[in-house]
C-alpha atoms as a PDB file:
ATOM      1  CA  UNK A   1      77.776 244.321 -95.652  1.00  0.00           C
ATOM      2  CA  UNK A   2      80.806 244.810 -93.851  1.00  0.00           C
ATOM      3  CA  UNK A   3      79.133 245.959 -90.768  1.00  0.00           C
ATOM      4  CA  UNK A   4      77.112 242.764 -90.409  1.00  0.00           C
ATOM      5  CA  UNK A   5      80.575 240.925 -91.024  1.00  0.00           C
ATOM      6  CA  UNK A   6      81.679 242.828 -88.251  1.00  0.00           C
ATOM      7  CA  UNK A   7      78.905 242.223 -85.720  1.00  0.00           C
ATOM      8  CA  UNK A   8      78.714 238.448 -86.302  1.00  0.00           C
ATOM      9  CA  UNK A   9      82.691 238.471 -85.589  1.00  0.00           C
ATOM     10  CA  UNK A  10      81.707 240.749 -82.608  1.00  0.00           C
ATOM     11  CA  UNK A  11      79.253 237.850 -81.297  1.00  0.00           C
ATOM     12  CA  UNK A  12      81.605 235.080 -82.462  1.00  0.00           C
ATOM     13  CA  UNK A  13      84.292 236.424 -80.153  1.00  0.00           C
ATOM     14  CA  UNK A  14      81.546 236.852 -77.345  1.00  0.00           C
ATOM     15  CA  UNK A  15      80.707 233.805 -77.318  1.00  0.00           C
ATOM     16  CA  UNK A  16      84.057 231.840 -77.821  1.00  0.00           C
ATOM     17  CA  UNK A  17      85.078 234.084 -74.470  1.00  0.00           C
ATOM     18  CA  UNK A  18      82.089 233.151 -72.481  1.00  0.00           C
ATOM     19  CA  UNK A  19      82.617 229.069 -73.035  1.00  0.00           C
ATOM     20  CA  UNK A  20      85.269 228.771 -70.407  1.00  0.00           C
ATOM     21  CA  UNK A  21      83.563 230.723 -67.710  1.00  0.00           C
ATOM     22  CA  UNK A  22      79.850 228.073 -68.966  1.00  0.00           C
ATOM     23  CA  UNK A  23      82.145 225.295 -68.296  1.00  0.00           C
ATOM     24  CA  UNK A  24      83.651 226.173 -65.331  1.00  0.00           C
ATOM     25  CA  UNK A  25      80.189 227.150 -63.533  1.00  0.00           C
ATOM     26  CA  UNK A  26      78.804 223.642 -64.751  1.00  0.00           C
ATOM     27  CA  UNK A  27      80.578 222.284 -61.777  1.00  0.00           C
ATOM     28  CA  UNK A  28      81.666 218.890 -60.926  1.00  0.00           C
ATOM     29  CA  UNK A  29      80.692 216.466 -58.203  1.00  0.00           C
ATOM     30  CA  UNK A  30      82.556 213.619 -56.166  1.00  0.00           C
ATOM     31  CA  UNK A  31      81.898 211.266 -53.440  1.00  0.00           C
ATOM     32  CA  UNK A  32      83.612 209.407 -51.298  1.00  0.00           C
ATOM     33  CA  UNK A  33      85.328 208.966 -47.768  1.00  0.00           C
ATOM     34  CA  UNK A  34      86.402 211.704 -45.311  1.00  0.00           C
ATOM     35  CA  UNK A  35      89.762 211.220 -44.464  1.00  0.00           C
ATOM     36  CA  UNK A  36      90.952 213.828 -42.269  1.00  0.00           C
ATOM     37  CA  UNK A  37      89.275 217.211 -41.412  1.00  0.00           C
ATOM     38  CA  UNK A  38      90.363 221.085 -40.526  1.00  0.00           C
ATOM     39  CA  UNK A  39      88.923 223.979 -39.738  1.00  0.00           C
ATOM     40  CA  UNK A  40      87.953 225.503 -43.170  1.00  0.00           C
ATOM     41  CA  UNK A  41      88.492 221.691 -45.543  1.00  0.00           C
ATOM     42  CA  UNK A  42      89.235 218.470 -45.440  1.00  0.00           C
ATOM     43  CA  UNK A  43      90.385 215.577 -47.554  1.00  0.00           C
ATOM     44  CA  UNK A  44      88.351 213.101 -49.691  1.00  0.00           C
ATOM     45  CA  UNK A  45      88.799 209.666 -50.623  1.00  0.00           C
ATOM     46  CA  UNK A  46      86.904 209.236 -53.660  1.00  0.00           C
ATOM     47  CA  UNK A  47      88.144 205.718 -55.935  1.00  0.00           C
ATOM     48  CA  UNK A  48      91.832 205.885 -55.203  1.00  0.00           C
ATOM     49  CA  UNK A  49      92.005 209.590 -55.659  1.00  0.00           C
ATOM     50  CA  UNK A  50      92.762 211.923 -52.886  1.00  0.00           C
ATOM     51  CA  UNK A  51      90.977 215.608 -52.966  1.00  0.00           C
ATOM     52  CA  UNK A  52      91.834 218.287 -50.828  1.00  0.00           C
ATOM     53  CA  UNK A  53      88.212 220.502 -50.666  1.00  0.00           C
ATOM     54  CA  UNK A  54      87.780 223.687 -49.527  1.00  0.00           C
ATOM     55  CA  UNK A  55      84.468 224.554 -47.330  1.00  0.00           C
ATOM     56  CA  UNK A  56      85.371 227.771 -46.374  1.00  0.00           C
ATOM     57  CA  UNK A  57      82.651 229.323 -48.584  1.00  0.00           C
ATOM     58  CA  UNK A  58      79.752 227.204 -46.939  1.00  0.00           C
ATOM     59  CA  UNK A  59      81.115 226.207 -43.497  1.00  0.00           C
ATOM     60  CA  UNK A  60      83.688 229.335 -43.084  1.00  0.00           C
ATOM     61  CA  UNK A  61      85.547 228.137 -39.936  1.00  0.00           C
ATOM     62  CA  UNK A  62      83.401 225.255 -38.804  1.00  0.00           C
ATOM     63  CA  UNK A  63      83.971 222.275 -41.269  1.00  0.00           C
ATOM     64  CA  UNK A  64      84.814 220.468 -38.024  1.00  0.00           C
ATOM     65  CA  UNK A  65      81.756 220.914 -36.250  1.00  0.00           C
ATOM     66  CA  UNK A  66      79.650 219.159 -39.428  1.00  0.00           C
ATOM     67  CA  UNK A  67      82.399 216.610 -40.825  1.00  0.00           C
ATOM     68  CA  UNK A  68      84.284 213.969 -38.915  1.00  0.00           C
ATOM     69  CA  UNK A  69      86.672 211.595 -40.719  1.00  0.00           C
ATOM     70  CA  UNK A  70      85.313 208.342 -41.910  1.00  0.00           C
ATOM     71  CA  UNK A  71      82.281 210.401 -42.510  1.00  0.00           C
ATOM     72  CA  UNK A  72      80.884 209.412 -46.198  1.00  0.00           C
ATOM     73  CA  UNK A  73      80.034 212.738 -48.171  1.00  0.00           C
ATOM     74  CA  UNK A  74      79.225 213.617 -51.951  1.00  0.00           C
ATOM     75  CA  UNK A  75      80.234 216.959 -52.691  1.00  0.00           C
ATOM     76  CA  UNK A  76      79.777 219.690 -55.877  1.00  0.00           C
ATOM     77  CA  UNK A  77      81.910 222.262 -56.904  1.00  0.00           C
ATOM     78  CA  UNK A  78      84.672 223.360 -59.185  1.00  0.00           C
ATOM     79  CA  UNK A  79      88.776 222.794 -59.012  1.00  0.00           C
ATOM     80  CA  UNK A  80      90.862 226.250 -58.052  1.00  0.00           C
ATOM     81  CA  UNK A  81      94.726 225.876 -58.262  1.00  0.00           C
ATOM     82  CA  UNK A  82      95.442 222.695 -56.311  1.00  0.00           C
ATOM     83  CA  UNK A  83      91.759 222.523 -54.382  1.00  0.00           C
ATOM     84  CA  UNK A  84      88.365 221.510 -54.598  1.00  0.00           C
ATOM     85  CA  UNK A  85      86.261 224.955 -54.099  1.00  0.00           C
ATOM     86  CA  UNK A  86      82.840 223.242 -52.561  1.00  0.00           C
ATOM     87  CA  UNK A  87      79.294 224.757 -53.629  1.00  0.00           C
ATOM     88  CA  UNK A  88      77.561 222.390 -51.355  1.00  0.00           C
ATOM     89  CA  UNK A  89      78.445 218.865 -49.242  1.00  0.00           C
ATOM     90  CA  UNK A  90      75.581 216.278 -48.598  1.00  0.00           C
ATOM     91  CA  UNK A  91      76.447 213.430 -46.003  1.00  0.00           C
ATOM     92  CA  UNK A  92      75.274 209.826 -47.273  1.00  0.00           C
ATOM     93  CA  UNK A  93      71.616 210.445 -45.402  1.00  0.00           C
ATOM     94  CA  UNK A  94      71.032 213.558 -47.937  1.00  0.00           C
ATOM     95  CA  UNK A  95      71.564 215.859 -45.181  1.00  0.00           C
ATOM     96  CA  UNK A  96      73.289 219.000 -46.017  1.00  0.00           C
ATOM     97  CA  UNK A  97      76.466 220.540 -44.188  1.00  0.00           C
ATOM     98  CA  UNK A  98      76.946 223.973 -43.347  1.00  0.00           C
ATOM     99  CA  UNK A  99      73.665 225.316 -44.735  1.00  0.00           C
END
């Protein structure tokens, strides 16, 4: 008995670890207006609320050569110290950017 006690404490604690790391891959998604652009981000207008985004993972140096500002974009991906870590930006004709 006390080794099945054990396991499901085991599994309890597995599980209670791995909810952060479920959340945080869930992701979260924003649109909005371009509003200036560098080489590896750029910042997003989105209802009032500024966002700087990183596109280093998708566009490495080259965010420029995809994104202008005043461009329209909708963009998914999770929040990393002060930035926006992008998966994936789509411009507002469902074209994707760096891919």
């Amino acid at each position: 008995m006390k080794l099945i006690a054990t396991r499901f404490l085991f599994i309890g604690v597995v599980i209670l670890a791995s909810v952060p790391a479920i959340a945080q891959n869930q992701g979260n998604s924003f649109s909005g207006r371009v509003q200036r652009v560098w080489e590896d981000g750029f910042r997003l207008n989105t209802n009032g609320r500024s966002i700087k985004v990183d596109t280093y993972d998708i566009c490495g140096d080259n965010t420029a050569r995809h994104i202008s500002a005043g461009d329209q974009v909708s963009v998914t991906g999770e929040f990393d110290g002060g930035e926006f870590d992008a998966f994936s930006v789509t411009k507002a004709n469902a074209q994707s950017v760096c891919q």
